[in-house]
Protein backbone atom coordinates (compact mmCIF):
# COMPACT_ATOMS: atom_id res chain seq x y z
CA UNK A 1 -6.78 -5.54 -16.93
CA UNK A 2 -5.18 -6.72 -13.78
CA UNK A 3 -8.04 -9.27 -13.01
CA UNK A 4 -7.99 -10.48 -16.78
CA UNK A 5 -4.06 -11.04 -16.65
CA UNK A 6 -4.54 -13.22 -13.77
CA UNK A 7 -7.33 -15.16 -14.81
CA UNK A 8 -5.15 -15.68 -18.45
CA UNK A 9 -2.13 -16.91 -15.96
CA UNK A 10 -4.66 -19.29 -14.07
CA UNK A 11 -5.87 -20.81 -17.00
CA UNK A 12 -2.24 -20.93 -19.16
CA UNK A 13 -1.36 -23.46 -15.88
CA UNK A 14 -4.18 -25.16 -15.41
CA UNK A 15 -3.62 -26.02 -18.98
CA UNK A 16 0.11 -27.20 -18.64
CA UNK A 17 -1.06 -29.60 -15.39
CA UNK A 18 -3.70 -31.14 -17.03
CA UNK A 19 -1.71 -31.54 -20.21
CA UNK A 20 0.90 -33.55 -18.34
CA UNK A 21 -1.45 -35.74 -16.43
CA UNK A 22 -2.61 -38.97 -16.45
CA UNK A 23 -5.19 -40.18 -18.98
CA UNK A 24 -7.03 -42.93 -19.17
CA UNK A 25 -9.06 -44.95 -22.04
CA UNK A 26 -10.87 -48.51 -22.04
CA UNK A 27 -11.11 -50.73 -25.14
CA UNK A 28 -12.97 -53.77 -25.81
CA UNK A 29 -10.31 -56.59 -27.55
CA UNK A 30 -12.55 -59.16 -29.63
CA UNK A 31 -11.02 -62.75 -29.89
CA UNK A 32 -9.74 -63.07 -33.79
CA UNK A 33 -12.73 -64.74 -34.09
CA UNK A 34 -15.44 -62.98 -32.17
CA UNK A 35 -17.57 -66.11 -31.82
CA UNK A 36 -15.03 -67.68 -29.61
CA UNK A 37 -15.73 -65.38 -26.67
CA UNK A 38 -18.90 -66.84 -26.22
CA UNK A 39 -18.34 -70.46 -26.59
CA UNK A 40 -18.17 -72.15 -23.44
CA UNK A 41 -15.20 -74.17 -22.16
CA UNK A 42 -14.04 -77.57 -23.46
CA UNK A 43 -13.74 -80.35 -21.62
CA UNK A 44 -10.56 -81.43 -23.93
CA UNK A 45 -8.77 -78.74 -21.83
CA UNK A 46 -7.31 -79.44 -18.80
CA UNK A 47 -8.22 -76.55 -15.83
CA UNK A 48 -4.60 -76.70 -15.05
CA UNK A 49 -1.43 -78.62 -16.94
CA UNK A 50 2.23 -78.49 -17.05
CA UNK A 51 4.52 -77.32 -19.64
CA UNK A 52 8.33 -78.57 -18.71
CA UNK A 53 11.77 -77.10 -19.69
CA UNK A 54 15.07 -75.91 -19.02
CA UNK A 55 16.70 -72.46 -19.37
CA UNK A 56 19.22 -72.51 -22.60
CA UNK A 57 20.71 -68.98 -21.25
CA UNK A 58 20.13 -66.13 -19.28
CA UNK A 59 19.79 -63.09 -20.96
CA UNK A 60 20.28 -59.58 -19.06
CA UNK A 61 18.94 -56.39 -21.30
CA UNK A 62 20.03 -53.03 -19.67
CA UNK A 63 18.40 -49.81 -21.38
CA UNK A 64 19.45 -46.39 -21.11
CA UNK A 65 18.53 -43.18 -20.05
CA UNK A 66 15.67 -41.75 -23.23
CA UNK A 67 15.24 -45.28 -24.64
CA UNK A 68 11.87 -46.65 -25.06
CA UNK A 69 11.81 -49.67 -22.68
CA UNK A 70 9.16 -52.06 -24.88
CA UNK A 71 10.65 -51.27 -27.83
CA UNK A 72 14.40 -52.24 -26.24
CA UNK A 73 13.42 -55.21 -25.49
CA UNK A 74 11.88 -56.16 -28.86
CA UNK A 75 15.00 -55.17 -30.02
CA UNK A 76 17.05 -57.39 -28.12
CA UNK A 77 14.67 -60.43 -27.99
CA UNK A 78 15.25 -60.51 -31.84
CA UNK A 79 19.25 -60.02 -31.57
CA UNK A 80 19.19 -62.54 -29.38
CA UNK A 81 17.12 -65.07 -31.29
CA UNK A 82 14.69 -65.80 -28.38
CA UNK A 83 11.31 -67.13 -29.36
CA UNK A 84 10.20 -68.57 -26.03
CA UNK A 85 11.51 -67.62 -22.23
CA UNK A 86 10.60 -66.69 -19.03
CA UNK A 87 10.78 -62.71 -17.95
CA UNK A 88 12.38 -63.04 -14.44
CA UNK A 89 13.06 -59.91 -13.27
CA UNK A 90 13.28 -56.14 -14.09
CA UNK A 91 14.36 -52.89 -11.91
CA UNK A 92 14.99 -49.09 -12.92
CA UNK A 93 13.24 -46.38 -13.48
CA UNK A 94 10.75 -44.13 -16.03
CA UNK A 95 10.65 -40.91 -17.26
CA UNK A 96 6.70 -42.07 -17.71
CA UNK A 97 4.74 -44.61 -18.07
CA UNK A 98 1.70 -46.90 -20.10
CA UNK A 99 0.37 -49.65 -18.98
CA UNK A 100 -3.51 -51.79 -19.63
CA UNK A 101 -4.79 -53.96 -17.35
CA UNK A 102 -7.92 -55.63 -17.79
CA UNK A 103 -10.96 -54.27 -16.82
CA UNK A 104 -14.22 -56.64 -17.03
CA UNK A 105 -15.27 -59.91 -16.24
CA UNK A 106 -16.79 -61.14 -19.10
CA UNK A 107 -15.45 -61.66 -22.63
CA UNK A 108 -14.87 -59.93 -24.86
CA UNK A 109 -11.90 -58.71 -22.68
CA UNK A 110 -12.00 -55.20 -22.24
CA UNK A 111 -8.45 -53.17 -21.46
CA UNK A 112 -8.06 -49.68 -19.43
CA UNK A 113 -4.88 -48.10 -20.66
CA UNK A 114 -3.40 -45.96 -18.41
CA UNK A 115 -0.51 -43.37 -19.38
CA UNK A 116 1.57 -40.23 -18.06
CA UNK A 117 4.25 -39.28 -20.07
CA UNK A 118 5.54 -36.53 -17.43
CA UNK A 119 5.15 -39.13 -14.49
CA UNK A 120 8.48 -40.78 -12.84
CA UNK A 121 8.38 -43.87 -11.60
CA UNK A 122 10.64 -46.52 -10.03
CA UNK A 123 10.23 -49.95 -12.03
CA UNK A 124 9.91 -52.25 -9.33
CA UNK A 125 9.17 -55.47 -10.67
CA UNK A 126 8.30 -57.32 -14.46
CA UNK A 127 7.46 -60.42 -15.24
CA UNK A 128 5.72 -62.31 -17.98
CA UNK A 129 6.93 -64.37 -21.34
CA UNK A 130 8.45 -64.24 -24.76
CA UNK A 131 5.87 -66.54 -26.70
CA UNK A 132 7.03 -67.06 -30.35
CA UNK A 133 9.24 -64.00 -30.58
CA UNK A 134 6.35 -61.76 -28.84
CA UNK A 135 6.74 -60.27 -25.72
CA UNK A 136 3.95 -60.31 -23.15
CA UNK A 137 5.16 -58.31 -20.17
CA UNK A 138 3.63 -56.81 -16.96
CA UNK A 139 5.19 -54.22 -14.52
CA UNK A 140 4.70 -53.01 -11.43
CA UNK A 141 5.76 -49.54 -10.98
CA UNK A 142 6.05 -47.05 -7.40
CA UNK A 143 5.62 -43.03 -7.75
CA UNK A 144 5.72 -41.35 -4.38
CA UNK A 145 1.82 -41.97 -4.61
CA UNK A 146 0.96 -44.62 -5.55
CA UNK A 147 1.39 -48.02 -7.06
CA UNK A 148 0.86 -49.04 -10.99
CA UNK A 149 0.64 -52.21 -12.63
CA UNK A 150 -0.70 -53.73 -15.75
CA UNK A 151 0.78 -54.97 -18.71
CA UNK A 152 3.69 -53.07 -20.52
CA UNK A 153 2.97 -50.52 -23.50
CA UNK A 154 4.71 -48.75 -25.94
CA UNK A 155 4.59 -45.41 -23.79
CA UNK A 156 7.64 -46.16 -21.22
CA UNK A 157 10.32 -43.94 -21.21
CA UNK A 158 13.94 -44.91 -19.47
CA UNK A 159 14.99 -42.67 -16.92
CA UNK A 160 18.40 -44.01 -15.56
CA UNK A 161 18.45 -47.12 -16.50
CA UNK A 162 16.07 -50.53 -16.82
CA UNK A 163 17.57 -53.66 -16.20
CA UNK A 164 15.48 -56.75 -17.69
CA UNK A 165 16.27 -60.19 -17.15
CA UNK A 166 14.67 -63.48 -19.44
CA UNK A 167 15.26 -67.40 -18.55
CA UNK A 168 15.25 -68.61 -22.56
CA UNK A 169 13.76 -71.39 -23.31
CA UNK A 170 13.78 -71.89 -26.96
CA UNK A 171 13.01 -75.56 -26.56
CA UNK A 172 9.93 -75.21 -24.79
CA UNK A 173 6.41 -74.56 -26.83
CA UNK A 174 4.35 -71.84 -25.11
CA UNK A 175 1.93 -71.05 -27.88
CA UNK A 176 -1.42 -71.93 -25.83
CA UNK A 177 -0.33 -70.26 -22.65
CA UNK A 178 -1.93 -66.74 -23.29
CA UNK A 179 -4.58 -67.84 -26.10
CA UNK A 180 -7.38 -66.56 -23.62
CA UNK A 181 -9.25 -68.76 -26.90
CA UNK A 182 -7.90 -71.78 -25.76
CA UNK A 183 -10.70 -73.20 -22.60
C-alpha cells in the first residue's frame, strides 16, 4: 500500500508540472488566396522603398496587474482612434506568455506557437505597427532561462505592470508593409 501511495503521489505531480508547462504547436497560414504563395515576385515591386511621415502623438498604454496585454492594447488603439503608428517601445512583466514565430522557409508560411500560462517573464522589449486599426506586435521576453521572442498572442497575462509606447501616424498609409502577398 505504501509503494502504491507513492507511486499515486509521483504521478499526481508529474501531472501538475507537465500541466503547467510549455506547449508548443505549428500551423501552416495560406495567403487569402492560396495561389499567391507560389507566384513568383514582380518586378513592379521595388526590393526596398520608403514610406515617409511624421508622428501626430505619442501614445503611452500602461496595463495592470491580471489584464490581458494584446487585448489592452486593442482596447486602447481603438479609444485612441489610431489606425496607423509605429510600436516604439514596451517594458513589464507576465504572469505567462504566447508568442508564434515563423518557422519555414518556404510559403505557405508556417507559425510555431509557443505558450506557458504558469511561466513569468520580464517583457523586455516590443516593437512592430498598428496597420489599419490592427496591431502587429513582436516581443522579446527574459525568464531566468532563457530568452523568448516572436510575435504577440492572445495568451499574455500582466504581472505588475506593461508599459507600451506607439509613434501615431494616422497620416501615413502602411497597408502593403506586412502583405507577405505583396513581391
Amino acid at each position: 500500500m505504501r509503494i502504491a501511495m507513492k507511486v499515486l503521489a509521483t504521478v499526481l505531480a508529474t501531472a501538475a508540472v507537465l500541466g503547467g508547462q510549455e506547449t508548443r504547436r505549428t500551423v501552416t497560414n495560406p495567403s487569402p488566396n492560396p495561389a499567391d504563395d507560389s507566384k513568383p515576385n514582380s518586378s513592379a515591386v521595388p526590393d526596398a522603398y520608403a514610406l515617409v511621415g511624421h508622428f501626430d502623438r505619442i501614445v503611452v498604454i500602461r496595463l495592470k496587474n491580471k489584464a490581458n496585454l494584446l487585448d489592452g492594447m486593442n482596447k486602447v488603439v481603438k479609444e485612441q482612434h489610431i489606425q496607423n503608428g509605429v510600436i516604439l517601445s514596451a517594458i513589464g512583466s507576465l504572469r505567462g506568455y504566447e508568442v508564434h514565430a515563423v518557422s519555414n522557409r518556404d510559403l505557405p508560411t508556417q507559425d510555431t506557437f509557443t505558450r506557458n500560462p504558469t511561466q513569468p517573464a520580464d517583457l523586455v522589449s516590443m516593437n512592430g505597427y498598428v496597420i489599419n486599426g490592427r496591431i502587429h506586435a513582436h516581443m522579446t521576453l527574459a525568464t531566468p532561462d532563457k530568452v523568448i521572442a516572436g510575435h504577440v498572442e492572445e495568451g499574455n497575462e500582466v504581472y505588475t505592470y506593461a508599459i507600451v509606447t506607439i509613434g501615431v501616424m494616422n497620416g501615413t498609409n502602411l497597408e502593403k508593409i506586412d502583405d507577405k502577398t505583396y513581391r
